[in-house]
N, C-alpha and C. Protein backbone atom coordinates (compact mmCIF):
# COMPACT_ATOMS: atom_id res chain seq x y z
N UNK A 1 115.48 92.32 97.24
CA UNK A 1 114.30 92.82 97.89
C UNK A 1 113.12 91.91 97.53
N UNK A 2 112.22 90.97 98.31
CA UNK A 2 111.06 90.86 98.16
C UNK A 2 110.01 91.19 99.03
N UNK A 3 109.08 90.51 98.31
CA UNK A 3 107.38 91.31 98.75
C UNK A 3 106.78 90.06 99.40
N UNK A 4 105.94 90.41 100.46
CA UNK A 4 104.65 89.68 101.14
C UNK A 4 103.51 90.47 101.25
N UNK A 5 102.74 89.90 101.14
CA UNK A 5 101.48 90.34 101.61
C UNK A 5 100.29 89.54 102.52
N UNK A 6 99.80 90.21 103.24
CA UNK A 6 99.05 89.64 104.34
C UNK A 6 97.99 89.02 103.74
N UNK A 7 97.38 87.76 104.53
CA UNK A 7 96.63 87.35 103.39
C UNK A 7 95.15 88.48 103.54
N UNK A 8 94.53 89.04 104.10
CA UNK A 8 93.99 90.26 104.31
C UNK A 8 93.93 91.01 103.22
N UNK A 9 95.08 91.57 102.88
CA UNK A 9 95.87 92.19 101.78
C UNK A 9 95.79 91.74 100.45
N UNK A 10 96.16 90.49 100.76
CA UNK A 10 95.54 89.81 98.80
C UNK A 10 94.53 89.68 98.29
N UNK A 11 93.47 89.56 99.48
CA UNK A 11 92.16 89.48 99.24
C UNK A 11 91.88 90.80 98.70
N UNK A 12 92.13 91.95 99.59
CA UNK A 12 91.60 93.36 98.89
C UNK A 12 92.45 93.69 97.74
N UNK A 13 93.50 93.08 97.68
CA UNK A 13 94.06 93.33 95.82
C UNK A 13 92.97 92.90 95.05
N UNK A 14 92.91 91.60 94.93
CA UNK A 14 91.69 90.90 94.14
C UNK A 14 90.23 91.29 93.71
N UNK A 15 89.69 92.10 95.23
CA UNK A 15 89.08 92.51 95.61
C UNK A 15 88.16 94.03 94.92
N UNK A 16 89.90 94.38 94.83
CA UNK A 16 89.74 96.15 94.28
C UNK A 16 89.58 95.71 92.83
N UNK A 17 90.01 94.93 92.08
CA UNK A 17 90.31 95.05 90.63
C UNK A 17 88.83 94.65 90.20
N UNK A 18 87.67 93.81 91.11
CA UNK A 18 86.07 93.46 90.82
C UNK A 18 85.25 94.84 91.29
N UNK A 19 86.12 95.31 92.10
CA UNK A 19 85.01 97.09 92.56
C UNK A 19 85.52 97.97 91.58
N UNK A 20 86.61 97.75 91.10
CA UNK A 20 86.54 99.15 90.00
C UNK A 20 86.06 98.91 88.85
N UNK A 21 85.90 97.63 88.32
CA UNK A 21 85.27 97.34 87.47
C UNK A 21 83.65 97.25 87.83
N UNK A 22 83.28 96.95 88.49
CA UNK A 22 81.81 96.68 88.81
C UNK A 22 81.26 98.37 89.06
N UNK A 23 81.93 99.08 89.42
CA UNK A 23 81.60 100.50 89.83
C UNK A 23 81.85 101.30 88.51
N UNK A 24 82.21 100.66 87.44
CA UNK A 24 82.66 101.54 86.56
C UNK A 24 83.61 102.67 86.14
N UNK A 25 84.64 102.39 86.88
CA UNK A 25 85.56 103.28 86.99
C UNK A 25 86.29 102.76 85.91
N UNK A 26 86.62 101.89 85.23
CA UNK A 26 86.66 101.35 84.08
C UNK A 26 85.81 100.33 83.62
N UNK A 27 86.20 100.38 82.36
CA UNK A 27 85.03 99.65 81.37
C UNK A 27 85.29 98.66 80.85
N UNK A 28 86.29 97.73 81.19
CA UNK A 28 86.51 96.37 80.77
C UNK A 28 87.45 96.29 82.18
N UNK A 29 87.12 94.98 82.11
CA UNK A 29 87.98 93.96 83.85
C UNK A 29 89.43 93.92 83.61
N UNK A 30 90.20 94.14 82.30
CA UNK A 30 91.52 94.13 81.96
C UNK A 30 92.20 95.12 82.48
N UNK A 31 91.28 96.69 82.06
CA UNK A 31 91.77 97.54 82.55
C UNK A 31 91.84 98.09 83.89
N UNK A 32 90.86 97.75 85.08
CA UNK A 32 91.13 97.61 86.38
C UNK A 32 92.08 96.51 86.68
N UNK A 33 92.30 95.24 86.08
CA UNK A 33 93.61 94.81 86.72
C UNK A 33 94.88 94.95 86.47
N UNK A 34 94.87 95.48 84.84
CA UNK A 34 95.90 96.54 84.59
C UNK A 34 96.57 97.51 85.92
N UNK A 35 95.49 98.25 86.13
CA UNK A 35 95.52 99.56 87.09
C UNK A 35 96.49 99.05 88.01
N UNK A 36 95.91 97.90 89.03
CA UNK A 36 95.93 97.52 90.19
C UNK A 36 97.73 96.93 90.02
N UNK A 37 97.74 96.66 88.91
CA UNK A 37 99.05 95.81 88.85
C UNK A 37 100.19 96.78 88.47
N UNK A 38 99.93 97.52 87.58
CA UNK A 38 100.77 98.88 87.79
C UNK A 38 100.87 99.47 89.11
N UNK A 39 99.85 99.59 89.46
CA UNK A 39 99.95 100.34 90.90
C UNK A 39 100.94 99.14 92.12
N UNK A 40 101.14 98.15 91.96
CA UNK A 40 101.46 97.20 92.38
C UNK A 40 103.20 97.18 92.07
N UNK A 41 103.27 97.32 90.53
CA UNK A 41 104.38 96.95 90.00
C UNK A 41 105.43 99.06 90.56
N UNK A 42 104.75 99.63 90.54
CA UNK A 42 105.54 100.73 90.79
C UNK A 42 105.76 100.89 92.53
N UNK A 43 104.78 99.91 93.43
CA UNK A 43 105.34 100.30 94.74
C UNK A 43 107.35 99.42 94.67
N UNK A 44 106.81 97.82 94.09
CA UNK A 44 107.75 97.20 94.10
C UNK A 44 108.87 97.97 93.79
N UNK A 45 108.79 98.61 92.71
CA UNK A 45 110.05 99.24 92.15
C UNK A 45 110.51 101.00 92.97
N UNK A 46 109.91 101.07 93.72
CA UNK A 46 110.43 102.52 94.30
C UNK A 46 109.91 102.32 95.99
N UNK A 47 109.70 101.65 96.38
CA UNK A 47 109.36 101.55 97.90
C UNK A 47 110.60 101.64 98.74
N UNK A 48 111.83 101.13 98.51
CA UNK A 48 113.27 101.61 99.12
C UNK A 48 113.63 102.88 98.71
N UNK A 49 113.05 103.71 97.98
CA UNK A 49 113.81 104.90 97.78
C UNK A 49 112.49 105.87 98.41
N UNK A 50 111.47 105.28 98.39
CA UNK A 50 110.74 106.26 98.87
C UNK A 50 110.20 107.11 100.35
N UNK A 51 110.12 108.27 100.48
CA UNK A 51 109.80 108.72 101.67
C UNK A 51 109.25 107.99 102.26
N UNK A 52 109.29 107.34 103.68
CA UNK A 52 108.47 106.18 104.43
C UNK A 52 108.17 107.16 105.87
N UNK A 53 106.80 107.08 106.13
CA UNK A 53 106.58 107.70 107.44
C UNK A 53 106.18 106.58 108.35
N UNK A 54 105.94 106.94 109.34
CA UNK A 54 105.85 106.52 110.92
C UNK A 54 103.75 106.12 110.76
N UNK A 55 103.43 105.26 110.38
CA UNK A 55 101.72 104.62 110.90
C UNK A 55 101.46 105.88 111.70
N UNK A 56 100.10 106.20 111.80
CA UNK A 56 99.56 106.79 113.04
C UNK A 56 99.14 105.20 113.91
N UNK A 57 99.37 105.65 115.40
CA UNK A 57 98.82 104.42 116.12
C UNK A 57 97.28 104.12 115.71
N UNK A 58 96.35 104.82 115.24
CA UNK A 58 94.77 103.88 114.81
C UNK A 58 95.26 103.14 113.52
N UNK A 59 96.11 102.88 113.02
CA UNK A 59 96.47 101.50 111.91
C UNK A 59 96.99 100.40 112.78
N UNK A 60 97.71 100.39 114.13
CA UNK A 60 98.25 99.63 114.78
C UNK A 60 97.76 98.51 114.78
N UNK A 61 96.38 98.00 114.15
CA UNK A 61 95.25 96.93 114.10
C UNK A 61 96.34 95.82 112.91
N UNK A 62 96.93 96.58 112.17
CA UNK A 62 97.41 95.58 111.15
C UNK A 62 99.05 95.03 111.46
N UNK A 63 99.59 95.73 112.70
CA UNK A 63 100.62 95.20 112.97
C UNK A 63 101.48 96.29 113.58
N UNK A 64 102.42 96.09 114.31
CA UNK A 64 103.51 96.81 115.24
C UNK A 64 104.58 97.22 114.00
N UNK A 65 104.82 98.70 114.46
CA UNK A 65 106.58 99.07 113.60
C UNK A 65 105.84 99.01 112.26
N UNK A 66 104.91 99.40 111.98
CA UNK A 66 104.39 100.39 110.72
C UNK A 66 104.84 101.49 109.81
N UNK A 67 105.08 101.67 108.89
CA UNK A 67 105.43 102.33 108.22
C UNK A 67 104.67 102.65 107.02
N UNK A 68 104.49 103.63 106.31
CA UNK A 68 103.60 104.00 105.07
C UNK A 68 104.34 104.58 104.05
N UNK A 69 103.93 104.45 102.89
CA UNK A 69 104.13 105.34 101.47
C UNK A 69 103.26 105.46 100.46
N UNK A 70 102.97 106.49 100.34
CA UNK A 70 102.19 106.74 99.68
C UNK A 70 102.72 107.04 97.87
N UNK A 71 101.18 107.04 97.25
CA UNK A 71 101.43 107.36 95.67
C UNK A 71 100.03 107.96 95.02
N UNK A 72 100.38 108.80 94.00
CA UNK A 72 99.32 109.79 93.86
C UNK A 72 99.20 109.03 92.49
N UNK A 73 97.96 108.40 91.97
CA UNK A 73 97.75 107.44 91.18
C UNK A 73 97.05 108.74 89.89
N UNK A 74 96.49 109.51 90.51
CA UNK A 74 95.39 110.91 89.56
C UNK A 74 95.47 111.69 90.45
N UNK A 75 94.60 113.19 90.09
CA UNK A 75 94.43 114.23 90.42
C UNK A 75 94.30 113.85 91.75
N UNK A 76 92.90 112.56 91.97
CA UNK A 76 91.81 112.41 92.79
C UNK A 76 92.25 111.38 93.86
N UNK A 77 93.15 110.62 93.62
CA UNK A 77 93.05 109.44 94.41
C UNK A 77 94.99 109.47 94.47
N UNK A 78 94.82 109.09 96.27
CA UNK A 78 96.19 108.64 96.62
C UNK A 78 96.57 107.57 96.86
N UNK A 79 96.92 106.78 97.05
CA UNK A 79 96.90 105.11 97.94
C UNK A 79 98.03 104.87 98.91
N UNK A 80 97.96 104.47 100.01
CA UNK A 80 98.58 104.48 101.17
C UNK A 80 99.13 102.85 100.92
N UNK A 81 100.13 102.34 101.56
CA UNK A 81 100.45 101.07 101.80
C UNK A 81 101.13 101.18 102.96
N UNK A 82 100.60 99.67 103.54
CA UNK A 82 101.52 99.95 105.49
C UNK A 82 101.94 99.11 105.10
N UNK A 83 103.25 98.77 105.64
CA UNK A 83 104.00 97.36 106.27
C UNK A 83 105.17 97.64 106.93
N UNK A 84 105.59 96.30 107.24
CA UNK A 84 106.93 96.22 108.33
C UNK A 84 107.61 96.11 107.14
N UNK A 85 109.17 96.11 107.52
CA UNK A 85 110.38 96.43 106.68
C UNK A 85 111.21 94.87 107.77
N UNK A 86 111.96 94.17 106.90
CA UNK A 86 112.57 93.22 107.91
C UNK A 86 114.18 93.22 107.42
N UNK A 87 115.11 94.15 107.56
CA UNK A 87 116.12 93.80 106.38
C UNK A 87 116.92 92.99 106.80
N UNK A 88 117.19 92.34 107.89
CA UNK A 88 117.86 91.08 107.88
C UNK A 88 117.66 90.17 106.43
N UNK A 89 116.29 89.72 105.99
CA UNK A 89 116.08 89.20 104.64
C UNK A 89 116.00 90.15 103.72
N UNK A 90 115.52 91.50 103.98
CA UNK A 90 115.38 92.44 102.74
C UNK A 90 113.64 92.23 102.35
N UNK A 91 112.95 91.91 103.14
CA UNK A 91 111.51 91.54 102.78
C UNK A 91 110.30 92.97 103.60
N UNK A 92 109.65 93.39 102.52
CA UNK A 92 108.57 94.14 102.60
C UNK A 92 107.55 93.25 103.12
N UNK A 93 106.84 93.16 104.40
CA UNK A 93 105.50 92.40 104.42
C UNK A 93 104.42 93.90 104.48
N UNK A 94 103.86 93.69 103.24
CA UNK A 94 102.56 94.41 102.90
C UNK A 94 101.59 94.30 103.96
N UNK A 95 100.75 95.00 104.72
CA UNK A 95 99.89 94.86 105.58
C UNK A 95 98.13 94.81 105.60
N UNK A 96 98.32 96.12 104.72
CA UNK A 96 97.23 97.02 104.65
C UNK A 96 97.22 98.06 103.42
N UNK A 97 96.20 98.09 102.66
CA UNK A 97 96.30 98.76 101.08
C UNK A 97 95.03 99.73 101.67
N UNK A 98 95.16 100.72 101.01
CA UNK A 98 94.26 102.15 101.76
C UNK A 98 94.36 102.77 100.56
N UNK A 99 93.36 103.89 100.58
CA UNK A 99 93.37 105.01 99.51
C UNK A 99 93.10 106.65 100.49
N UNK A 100 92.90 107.81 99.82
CA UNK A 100 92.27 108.81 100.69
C UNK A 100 91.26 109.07 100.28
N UNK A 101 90.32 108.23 99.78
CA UNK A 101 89.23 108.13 100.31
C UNK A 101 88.10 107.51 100.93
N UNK A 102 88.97 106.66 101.55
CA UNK A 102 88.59 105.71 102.55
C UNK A 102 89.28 106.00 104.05
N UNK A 103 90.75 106.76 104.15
CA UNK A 103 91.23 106.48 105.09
C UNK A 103 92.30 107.99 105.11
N UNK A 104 92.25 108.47 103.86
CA UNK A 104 92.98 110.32 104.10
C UNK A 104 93.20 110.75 105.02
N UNK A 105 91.32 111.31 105.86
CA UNK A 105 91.52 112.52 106.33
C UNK A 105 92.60 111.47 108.16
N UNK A 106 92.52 110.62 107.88
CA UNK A 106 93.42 109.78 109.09
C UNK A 106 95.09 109.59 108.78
N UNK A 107 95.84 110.60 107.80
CA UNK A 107 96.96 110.17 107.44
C UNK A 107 97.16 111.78 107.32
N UNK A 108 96.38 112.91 107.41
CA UNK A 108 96.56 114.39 106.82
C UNK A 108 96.95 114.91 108.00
């Protein structure tokens, strides 16, 4: 099984680990990229076993034959991931990284 990600997608990895630190959601830059990379390292490892739903068509912006899974990171926060599935190679292309609270009440 490997992973892609859109370059879209890498940017907001990178991206998220300078807003949670800059926002203070943690208090040193280690521990937001900690976060991000755990959160990273556990899709890798359970994304074939996990429940995968059907995109609503308003994500259709990031690509055709969408699929999502989600993960409940805290109480407070979920995070969504879209991508295509290709198993001829066995490759995840990552699309689009979301949370619910940016993009929830559009996945409820």
């Amino acid at each position: 099984m490997r992973f892609r990600y859109a370059k879209t997608t890498q940017i907001y990895v990178y991206e998220l680990t300078e807003v949670l630190y800059n926002k203070h959601y943690f208090g040193f830059k280690d521990s937001a990229i900690n976060y991000v990379n755990a959160l990273l390292d556990r899709l890798k490892a359970t994304i074939h076993i996990k429940q995968k739903s059907k995109s609503p068509p308003c994500f259709s912006q990031y690509g055709q034959h969408l699929w999502y899974v989600s993960y409940t990171k805290s109480k407070r926060t979920t995070w969504y991931f879209f991508f295509t599935y290709h198993p001829n190679e066995d490759i995840y292309f990552i699309r689009y990284i979301t949370n619910n609270h940016v993009a929830g009440h559009l996945l409820e």
